[in-house]
Protein backbone atom coordinates (compact mmCIF):
# COMPACT_ATOMS: atom_id res chain seq x y z
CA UNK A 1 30.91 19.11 -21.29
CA UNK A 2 28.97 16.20 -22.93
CA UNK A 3 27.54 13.24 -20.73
CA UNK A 4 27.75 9.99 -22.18
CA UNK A 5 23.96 9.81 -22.94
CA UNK A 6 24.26 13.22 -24.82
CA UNK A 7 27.27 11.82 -27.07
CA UNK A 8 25.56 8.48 -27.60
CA UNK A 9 22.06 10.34 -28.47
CA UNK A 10 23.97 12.58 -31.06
CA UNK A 11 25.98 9.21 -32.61
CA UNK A 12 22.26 7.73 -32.65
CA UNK A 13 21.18 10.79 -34.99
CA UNK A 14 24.12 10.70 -37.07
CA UNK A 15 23.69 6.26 -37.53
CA UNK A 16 19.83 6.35 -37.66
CA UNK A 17 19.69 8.06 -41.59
CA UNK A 18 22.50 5.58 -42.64
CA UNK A 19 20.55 2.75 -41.11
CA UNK A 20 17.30 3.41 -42.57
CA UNK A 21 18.76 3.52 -46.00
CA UNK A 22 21.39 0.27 -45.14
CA UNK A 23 17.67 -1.18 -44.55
CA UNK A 24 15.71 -0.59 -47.22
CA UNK A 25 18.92 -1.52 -49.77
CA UNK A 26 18.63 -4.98 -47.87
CA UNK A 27 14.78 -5.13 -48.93
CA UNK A 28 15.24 -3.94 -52.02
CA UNK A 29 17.68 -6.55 -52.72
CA UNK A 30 15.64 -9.45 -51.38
CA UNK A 31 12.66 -8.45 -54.30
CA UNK A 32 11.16 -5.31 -53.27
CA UNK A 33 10.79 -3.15 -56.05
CA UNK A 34 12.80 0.48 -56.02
CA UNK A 35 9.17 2.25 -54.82
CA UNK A 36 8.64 0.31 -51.95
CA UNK A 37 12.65 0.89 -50.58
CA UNK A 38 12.40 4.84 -51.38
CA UNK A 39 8.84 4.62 -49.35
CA UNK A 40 9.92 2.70 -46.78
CA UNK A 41 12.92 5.82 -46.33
CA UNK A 42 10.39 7.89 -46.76
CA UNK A 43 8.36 6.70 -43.93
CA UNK A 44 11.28 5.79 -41.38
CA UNK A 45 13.64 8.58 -42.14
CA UNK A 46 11.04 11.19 -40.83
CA UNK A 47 11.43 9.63 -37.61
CA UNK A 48 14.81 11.00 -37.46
CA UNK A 49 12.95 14.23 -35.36
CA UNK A 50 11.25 12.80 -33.13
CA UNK A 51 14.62 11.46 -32.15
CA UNK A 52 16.30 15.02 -32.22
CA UNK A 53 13.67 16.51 -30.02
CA UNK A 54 15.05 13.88 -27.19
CA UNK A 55 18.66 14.58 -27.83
CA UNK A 56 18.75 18.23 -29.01
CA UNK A 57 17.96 21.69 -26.94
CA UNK A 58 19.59 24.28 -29.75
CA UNK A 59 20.13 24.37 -33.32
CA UNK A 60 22.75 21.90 -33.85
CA UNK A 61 20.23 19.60 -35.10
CA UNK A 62 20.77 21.13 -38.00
CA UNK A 63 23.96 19.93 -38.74
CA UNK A 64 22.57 16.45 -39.80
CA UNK A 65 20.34 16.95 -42.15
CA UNK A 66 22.46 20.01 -43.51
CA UNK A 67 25.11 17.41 -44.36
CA UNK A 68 21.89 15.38 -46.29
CA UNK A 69 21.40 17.84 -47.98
CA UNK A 70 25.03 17.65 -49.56
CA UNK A 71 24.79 13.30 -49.79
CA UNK A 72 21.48 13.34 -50.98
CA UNK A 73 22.40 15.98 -53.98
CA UNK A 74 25.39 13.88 -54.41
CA UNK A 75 23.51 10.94 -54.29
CA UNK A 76 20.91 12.32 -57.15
CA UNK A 77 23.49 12.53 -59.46
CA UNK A 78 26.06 9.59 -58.63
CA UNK A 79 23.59 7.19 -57.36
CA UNK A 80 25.30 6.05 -54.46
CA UNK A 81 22.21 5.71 -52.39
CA UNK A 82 20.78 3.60 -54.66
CA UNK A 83 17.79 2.69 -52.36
CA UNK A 84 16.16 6.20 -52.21
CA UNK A 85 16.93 7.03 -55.94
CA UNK A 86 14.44 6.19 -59.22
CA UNK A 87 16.25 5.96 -62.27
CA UNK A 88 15.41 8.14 -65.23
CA UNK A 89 13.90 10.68 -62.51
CA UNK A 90 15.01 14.27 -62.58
CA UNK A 91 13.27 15.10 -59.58
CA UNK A 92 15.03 16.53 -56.33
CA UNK A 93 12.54 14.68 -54.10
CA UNK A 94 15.26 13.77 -51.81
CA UNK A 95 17.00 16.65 -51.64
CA UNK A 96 13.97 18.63 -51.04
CA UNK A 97 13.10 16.22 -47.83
CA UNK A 98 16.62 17.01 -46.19
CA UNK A 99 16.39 20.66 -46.63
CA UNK A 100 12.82 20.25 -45.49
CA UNK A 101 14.33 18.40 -42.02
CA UNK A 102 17.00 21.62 -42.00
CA UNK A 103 15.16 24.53 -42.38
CA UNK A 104 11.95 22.99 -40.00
CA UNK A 105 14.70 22.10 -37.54
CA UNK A 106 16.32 26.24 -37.54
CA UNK A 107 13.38 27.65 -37.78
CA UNK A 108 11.67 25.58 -34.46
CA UNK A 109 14.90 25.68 -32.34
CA UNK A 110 14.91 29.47 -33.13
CA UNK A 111 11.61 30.18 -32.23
CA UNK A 112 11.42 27.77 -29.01
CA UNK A 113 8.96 25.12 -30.78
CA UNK A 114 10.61 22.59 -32.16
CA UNK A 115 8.08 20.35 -32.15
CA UNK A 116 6.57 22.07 -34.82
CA UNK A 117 9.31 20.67 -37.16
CA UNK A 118 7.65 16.90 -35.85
CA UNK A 119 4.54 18.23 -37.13
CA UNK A 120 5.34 19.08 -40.84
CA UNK A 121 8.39 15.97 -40.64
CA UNK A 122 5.46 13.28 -39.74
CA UNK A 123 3.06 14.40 -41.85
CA UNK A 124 5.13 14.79 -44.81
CA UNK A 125 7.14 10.98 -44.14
CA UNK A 126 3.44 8.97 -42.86
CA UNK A 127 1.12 10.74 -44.74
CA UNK A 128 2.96 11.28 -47.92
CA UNK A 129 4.84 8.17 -47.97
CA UNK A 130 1.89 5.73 -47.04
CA UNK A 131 -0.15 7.41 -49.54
CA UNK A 132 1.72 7.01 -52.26
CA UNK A 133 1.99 3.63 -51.21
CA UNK A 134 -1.76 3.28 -50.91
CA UNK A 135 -2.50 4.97 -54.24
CA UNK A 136 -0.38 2.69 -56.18
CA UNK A 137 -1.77 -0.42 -54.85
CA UNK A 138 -5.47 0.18 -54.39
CA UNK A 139 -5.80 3.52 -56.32
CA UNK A 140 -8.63 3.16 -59.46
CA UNK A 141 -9.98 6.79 -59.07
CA UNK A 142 -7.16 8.21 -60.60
CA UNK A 143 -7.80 12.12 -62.16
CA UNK A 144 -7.03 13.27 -65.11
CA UNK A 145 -4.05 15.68 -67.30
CA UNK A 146 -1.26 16.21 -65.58
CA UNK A 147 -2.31 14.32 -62.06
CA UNK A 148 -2.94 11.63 -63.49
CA UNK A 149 -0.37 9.50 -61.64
CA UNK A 150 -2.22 11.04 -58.31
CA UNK A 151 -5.69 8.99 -57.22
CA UNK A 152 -8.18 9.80 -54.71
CA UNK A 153 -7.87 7.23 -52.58
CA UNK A 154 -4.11 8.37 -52.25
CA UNK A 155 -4.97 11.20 -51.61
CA UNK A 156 -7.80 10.70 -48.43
CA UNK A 157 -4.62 8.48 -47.15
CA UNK A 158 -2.95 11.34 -47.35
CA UNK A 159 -4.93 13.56 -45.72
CA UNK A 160 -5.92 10.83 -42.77
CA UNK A 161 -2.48 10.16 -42.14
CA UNK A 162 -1.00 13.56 -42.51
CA UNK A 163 -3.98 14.47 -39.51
CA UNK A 164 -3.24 12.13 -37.26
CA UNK A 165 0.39 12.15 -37.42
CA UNK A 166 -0.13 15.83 -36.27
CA UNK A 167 -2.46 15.13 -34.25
CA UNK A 168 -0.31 12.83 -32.21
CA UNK A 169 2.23 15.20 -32.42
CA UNK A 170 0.69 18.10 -30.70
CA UNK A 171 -1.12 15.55 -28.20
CA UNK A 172 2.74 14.48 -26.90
CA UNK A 173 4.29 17.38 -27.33
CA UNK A 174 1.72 20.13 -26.91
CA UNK A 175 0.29 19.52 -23.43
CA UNK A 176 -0.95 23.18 -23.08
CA UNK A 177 -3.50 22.84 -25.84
CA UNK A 178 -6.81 21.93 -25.20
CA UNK A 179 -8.19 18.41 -27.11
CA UNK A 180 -10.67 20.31 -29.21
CA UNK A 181 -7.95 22.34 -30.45
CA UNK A 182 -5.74 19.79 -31.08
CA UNK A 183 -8.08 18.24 -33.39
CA UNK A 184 -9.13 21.59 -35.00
CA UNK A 185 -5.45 21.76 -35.77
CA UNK A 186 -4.64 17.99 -36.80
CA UNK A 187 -7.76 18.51 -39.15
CA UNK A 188 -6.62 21.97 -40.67
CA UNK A 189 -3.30 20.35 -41.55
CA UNK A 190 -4.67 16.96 -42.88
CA UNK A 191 -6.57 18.83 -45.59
CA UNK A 192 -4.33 21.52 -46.60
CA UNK A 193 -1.41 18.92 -46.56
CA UNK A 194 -3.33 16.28 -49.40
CA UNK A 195 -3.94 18.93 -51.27
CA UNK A 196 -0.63 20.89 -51.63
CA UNK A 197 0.56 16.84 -52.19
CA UNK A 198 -2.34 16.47 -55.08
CA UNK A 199 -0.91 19.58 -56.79
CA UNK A 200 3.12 20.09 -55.88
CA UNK A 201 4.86 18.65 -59.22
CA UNK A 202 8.09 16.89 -59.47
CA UNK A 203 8.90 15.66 -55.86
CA UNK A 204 8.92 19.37 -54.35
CA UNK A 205 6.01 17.81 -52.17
CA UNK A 206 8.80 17.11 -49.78
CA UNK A 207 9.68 20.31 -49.34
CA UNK A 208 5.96 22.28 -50.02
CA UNK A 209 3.84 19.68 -47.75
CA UNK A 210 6.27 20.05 -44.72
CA UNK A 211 6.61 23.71 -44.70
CA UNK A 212 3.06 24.23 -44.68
CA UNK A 213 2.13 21.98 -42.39
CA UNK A 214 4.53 23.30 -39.83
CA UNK A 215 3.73 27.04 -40.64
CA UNK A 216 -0.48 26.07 -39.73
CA UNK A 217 0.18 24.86 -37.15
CA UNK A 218 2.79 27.90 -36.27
CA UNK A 219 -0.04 30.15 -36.76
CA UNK A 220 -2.83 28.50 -35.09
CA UNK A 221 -0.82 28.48 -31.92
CA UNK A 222 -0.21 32.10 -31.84
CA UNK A 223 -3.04 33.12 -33.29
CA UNK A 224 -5.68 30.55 -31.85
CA UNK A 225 -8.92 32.61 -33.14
CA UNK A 226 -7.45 31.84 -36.89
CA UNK A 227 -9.02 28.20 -36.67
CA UNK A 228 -12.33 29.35 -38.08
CA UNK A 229 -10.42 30.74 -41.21
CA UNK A 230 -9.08 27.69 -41.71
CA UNK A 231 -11.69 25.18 -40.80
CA UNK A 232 -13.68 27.15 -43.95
CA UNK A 233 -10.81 26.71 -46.07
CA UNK A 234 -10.50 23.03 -45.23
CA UNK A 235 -14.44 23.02 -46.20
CA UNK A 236 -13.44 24.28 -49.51
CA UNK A 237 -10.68 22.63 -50.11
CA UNK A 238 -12.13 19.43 -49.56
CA UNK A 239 -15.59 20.22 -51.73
CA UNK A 240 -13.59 21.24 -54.31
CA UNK A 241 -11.16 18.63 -54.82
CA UNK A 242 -13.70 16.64 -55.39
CA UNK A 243 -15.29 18.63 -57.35
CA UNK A 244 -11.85 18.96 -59.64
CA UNK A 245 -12.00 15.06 -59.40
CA UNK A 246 -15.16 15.04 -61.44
CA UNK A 247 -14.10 17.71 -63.61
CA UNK A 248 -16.55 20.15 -62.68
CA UNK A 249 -14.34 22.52 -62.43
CA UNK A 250 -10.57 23.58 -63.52
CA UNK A 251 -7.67 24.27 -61.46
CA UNK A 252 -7.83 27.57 -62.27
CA UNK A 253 -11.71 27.95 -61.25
CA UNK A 254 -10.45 26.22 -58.52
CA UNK A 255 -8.58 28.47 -57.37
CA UNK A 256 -10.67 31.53 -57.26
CA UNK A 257 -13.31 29.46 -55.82
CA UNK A 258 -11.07 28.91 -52.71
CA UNK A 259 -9.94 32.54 -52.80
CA UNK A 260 -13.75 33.53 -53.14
CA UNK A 261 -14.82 30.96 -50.06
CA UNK A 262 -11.86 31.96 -47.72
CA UNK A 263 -13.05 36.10 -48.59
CA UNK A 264 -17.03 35.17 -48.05
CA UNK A 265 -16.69 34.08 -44.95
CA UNK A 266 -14.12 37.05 -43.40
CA UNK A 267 -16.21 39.52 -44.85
CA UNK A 268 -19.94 38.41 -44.76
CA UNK A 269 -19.44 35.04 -42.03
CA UNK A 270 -20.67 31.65 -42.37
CA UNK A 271 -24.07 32.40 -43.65
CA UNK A 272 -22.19 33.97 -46.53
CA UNK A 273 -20.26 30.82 -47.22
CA UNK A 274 -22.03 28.33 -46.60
CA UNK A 275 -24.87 29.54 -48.92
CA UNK A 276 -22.07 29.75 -51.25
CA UNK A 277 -21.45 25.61 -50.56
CA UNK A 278 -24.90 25.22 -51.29
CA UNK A 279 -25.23 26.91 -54.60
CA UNK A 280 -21.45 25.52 -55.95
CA UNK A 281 -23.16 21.52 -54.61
CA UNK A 282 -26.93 22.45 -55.83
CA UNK A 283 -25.04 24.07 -59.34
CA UNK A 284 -23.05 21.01 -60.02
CA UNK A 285 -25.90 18.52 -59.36
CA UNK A 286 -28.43 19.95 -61.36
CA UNK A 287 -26.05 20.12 -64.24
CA UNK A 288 -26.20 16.38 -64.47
CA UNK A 289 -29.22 15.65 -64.58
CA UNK A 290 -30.32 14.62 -68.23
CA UNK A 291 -26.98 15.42 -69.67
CA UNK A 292 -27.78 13.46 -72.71
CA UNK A 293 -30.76 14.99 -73.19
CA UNK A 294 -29.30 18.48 -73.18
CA UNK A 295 -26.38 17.53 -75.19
CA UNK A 296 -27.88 19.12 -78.35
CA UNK A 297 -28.32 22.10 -76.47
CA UNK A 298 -25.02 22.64 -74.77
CA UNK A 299 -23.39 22.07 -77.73
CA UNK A 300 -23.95 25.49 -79.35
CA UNK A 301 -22.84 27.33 -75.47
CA UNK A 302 -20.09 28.96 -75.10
CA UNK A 303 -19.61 27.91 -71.79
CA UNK A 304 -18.94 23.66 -72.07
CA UNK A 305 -17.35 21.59 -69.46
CA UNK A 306 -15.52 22.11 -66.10
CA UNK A 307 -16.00 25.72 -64.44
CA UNK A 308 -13.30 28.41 -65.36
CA UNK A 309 -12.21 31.07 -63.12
CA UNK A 310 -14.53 34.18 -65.44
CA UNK A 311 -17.60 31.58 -64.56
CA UNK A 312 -16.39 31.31 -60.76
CA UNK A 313 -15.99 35.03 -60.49
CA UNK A 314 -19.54 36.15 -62.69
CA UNK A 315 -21.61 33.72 -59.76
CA UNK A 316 -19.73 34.97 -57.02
CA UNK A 317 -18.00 38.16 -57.16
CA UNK A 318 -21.34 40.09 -56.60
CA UNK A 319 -22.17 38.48 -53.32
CA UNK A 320 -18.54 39.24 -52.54
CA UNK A 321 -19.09 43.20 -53.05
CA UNK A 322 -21.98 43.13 -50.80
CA UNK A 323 -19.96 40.67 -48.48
CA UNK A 324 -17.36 43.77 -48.16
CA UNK A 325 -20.06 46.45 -48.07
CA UNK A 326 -22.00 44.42 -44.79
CA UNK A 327 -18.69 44.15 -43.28
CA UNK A 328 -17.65 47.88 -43.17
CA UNK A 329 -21.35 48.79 -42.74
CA UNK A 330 -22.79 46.28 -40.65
CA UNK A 331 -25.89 46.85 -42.91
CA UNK A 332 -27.99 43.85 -43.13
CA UNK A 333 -29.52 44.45 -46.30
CA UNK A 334 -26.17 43.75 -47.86
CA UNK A 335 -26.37 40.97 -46.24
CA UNK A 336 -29.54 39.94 -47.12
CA UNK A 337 -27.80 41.02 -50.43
CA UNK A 338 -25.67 38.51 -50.34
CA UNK A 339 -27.91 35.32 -50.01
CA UNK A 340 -29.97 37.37 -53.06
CA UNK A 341 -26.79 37.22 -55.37
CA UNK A 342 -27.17 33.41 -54.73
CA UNK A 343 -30.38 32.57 -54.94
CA UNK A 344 -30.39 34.72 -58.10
CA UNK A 345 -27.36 32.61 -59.40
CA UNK A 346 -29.21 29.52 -58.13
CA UNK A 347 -32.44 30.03 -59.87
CA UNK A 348 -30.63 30.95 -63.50
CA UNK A 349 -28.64 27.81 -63.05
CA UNK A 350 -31.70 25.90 -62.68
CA UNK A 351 -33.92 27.42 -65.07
CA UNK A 352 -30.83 26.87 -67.92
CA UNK A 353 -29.84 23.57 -66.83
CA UNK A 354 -33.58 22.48 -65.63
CA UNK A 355 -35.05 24.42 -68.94
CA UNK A 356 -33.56 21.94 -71.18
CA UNK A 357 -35.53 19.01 -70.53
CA UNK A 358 -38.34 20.43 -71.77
CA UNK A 359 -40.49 18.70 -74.34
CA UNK A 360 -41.59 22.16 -75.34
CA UNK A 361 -39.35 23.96 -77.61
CA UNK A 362 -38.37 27.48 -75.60
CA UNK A 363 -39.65 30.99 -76.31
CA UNK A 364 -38.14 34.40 -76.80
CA UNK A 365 -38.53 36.46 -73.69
CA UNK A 366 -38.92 39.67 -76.41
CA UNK A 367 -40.95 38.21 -79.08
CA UNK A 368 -42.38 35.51 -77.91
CA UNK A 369 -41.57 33.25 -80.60
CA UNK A 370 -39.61 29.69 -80.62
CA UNK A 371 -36.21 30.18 -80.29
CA UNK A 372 -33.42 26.95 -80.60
CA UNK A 373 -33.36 25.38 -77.55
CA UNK A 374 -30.61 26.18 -75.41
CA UNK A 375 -29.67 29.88 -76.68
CA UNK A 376 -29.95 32.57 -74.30
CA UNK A 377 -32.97 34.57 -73.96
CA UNK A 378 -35.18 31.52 -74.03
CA UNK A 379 -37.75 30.46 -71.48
CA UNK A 380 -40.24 27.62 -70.84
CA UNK A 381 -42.49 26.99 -68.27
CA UNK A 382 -40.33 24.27 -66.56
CA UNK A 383 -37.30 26.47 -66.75
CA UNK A 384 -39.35 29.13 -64.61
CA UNK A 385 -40.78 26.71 -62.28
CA UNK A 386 -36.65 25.39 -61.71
CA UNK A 387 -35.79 28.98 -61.13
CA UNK A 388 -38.78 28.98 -58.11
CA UNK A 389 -37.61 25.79 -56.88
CA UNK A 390 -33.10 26.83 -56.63
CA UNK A 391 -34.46 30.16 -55.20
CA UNK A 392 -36.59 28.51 -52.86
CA UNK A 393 -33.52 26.42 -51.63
CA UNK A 394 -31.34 29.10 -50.79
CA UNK A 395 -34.39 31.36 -49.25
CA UNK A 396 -34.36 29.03 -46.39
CA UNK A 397 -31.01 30.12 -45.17
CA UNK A 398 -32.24 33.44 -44.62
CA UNK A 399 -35.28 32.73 -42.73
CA UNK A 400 -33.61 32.39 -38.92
CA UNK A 401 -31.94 35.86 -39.39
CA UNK A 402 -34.69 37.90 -41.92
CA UNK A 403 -37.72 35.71 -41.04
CA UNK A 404 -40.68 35.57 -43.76
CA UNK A 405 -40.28 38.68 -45.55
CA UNK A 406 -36.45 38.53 -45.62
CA UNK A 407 -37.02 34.95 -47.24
CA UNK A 408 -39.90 36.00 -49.72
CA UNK A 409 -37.48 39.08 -50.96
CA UNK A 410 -34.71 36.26 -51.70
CA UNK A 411 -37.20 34.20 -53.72
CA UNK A 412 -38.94 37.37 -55.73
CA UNK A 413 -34.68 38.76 -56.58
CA UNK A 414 -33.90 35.27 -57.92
CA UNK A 415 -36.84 35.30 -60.23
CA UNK A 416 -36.32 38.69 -61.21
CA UNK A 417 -32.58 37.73 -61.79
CA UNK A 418 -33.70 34.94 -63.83
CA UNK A 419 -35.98 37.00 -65.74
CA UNK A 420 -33.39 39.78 -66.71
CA UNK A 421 -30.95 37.64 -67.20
CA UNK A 422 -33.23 36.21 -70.01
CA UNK A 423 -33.83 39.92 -70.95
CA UNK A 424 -30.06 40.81 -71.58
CA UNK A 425 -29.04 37.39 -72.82
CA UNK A 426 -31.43 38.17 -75.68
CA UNK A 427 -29.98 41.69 -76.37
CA UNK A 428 -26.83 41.85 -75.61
CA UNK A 429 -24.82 38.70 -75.30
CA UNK A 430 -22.79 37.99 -78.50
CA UNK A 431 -24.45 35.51 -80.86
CA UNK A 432 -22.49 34.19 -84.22
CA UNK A 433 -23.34 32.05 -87.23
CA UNK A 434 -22.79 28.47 -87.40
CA UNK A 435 -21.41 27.61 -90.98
CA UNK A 436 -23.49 25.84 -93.46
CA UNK A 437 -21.92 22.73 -94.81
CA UNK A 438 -22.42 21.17 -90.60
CA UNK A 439 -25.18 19.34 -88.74
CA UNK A 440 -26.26 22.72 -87.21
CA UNK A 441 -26.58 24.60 -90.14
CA UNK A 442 -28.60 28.38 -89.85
CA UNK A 443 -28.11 28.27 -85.94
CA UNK A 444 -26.88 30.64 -84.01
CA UNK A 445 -24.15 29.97 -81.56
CA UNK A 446 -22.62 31.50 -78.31
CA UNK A 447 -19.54 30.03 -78.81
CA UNK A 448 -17.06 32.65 -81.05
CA UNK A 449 -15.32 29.87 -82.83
CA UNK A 450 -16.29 25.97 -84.59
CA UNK A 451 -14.00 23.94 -84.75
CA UNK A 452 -11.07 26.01 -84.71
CA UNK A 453 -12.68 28.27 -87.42
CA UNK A 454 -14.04 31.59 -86.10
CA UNK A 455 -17.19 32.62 -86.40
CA UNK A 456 -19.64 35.84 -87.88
CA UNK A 457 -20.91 38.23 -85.41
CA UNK A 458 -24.85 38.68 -85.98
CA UNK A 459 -26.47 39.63 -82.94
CA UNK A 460 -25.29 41.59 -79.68
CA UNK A 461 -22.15 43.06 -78.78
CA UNK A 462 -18.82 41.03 -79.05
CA UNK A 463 -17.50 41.68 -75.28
CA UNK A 464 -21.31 40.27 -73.83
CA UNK A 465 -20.77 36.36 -72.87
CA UNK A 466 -22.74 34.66 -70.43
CA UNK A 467 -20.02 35.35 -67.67
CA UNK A 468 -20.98 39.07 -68.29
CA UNK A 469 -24.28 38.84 -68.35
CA UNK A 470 -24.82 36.44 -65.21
CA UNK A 471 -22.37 38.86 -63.46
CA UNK A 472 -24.60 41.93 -64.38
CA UNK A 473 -27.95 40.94 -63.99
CA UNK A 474 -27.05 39.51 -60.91
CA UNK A 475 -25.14 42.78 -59.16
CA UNK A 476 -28.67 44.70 -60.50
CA UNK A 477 -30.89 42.99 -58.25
CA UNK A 478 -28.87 42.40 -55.77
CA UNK A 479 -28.40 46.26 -55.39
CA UNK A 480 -32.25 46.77 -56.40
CA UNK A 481 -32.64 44.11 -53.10
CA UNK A 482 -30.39 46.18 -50.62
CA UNK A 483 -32.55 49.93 -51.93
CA UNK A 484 -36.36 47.26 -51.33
CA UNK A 485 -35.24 46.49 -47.78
């Protein structure tokens, strides 16, 4: 039999959601516009667990926001809760926050933590909520397509809020767990969360940002030594948003380059990926510098703009395969391998990018002759001298573990890298004929089509791009590097 305080804690979790929204129709009719009321449910509402937690010891909590999930659909369609709804929006936002609150709430009774449930709830309704809110007031880094709405100051507020709202959270409700680990797990979440915010269309957010949260935090409780895995993925994560912000690199690139970061560092530990951090910073940098200057040159590449998933995958995938190879071997040349697959991609990416700011018009690596700047198979002496200095850069990671000799066998692979990547480029990769009635008459080109129109095949083989070619010369002397040592 029910207690009074049990009965008046359950009528408190049945009044508190009708409250909230009485509430924000009150501000919305005293001038607030229709954002600030659905925020202001947004933020409160999630709340509602923190108050189930008290009252609750089974799964009956579920039984509220099951029956939101029926008003709220209702709602969506009839409008009757007019201070949570947009009009002209065909989104489910709503209805994917109550089944959010539902399926947290089963799933945590069930499995004895339903605290968890607070975790995803909060940072979902605080982090979500008061970035959006923050976004639309002070937000002027806004990115681009499809996200455009989305900003980056929104989304940091996302991610601080999101972090601490977990980390208070587990700090109240998670006395077991040690500080440090508390944080390692408020800071796994705050990440992951603004990101699956940034990129969750169409007000599923409510339902993508909680989950996840909640299941991280799921995991890193039962499995505790899973916190490295995902402090490097919160690395990533956070590099390459940024990076995506600045458009140096597509959603799809950015995709494999999490999948590729997350895989370094399992198979070939943090040397391996943070050498990869170094080279994707180091790569994007360089590529900036005198990017008017090289605009004539870039022009006639194939590869222009953001990175793609095929460029992603030609720099990394080698130091991958040896990343796999030194894991089942525990062979350190493939390790050593590894670092030599990046400084190799290092020094071609500053010999190209570094290459074209020379006053001196480059040279055929066969013949010897001028070639137009910016074509493949060209080299000048400040294009070698970049490829010393990015292999230089990335040789220092391997001097604690391989010393002097480990570090001099980095440098000599990334100038040999550099060198027959030259070599190939001027063979094989596919080279086509610009059309005559344009500015760049009787040059060749990388790229297969011009404007729209495609182009003659006059030199190399059609399936040889620079993706193939980086990827090739740089798996050669990486394995030449692991047969040396």
């Amino acid at each position: 039999m029910l207690d009074f305080n049990s009965v008046l804690g359950i009528a408190l979790t049945i009044i508190l959601p009708f409250g909230v929204i009485g509430f924000a129709s009150v501000v919305r009719k005293l001038g607030a516009s229709v954002e600030i009321s659905r925020k202001l449910v947004h933020i409160l509402l999630s709340n509602w667990i923190l108050l189930a937690l008290e009252v609750y010891n089974t799964a009956w909590a579920c039984v509220v926001p099951a029956c939101f999930v029926i008003l709220n659909y209702l709602s969506f369609h009839n409008k009757f809760f007019s201070a949570i709804e947009r009009d002209n929006d065909n989104s489910l936002g709503t209805v994917w926050y109550a089944l959010s609150l539902f399926l947290l709430c089963l799933v945590g009774y069930f499995l004895n933590v339903p605290w968890i449930a607070a975790c995803g709830m909060l940072a979902m309704g605080y982090g979500d909520g008061i970035g959006a809110l923050i976004g639309k007031r002070w937000g002027k880094l806004h990115f681009t397509g499809i996200y455009s709405k989305k900003s980056l100051e929104g989304t940091f507020a996302v991610m601080l809020f999101s972090g601490l709202s977990v980390w208070f959270v587990c700090t109240t409700y998670a006395n077991h767990l040690s500080p440090r680990f508390t944080l390692i797990i408020a800071i796994s979440c705050a990440i992951s969360a603004a990101v699956i915010e940034l990129f969750s269309p169409l007000g599923i957010d409510n339902l993508t940002l909680p989950l996840s949260v909640s299941f991280i935090v799921f995991l890193l409780i039962q499995y505790p030594l899973l916190w490295q895995i995902f402090i490097c993925l919160d690395i990533t994560l956070f590099i390459l948003v940024i990076a995506y912000y600045l458009q140096a690199i597509s959603f799809s690139g950015l995709q494999a380059a999490t999948l590729l970061g997350v895989s370094l560092f399992i198979f070939g530990g943090w040397i391996s990926f943070y050498t990869l951090i170094l080279f994707f910073i180091l790569g994007s940098l360089v590529s900036h510098i005198g990017k008017a200057k090289k605009s004539s040159a870039t022009i006639l590449h194939e590869r222009r703009g953001a990175r793609s998933i095929a460029q992603v995958l030609a720099n990394g995938l080698p130091a991958l395969i040896f990343a796999i190879l030194y894991y089942f071997t525990d062979t350190d040349a493939c390790l050593l391998a590894v670092l030599a697959c990046f400084a190799s991609t290092t020094a071609d990416t500053f010999s190209s990018e570094i290459g074209m700011l020379s006053d001196k018009d480059p040279i055929s690596i066969l013949t010897l002759k001028p070639i137009q700047r910016g074509m493949s198979g060209g080299v000048t002496l400040l294009g070698f001298l970049g490829a010393i200095l990015g292999a230089c850069i990335i040789s220092f990671i391997a001097l604690p573990k391989f010393g002097i000799l480990g570090m001099l066998a980095i440098i000599l692979t990334g100038l040999a890298n550099s060198l027959l990547d030259s070599i190939l480029g001027a063979t094989f990769q596919a080279k086509y004929q610009i059309p005559t009635n344009n500015n760049f008459a009787k040059q060749l080109t990388e790229r297969r089509d011009y404007d729209g129109t495609p182009l003659k095949l006059v030199k190399g083989l059609k399936w040889v791009n620079n993706d193939v070619v980086n990827f090739i010369s740089v798996l050669i002397c990486g394995l030449f590097l692991i047969l040396l040592y």
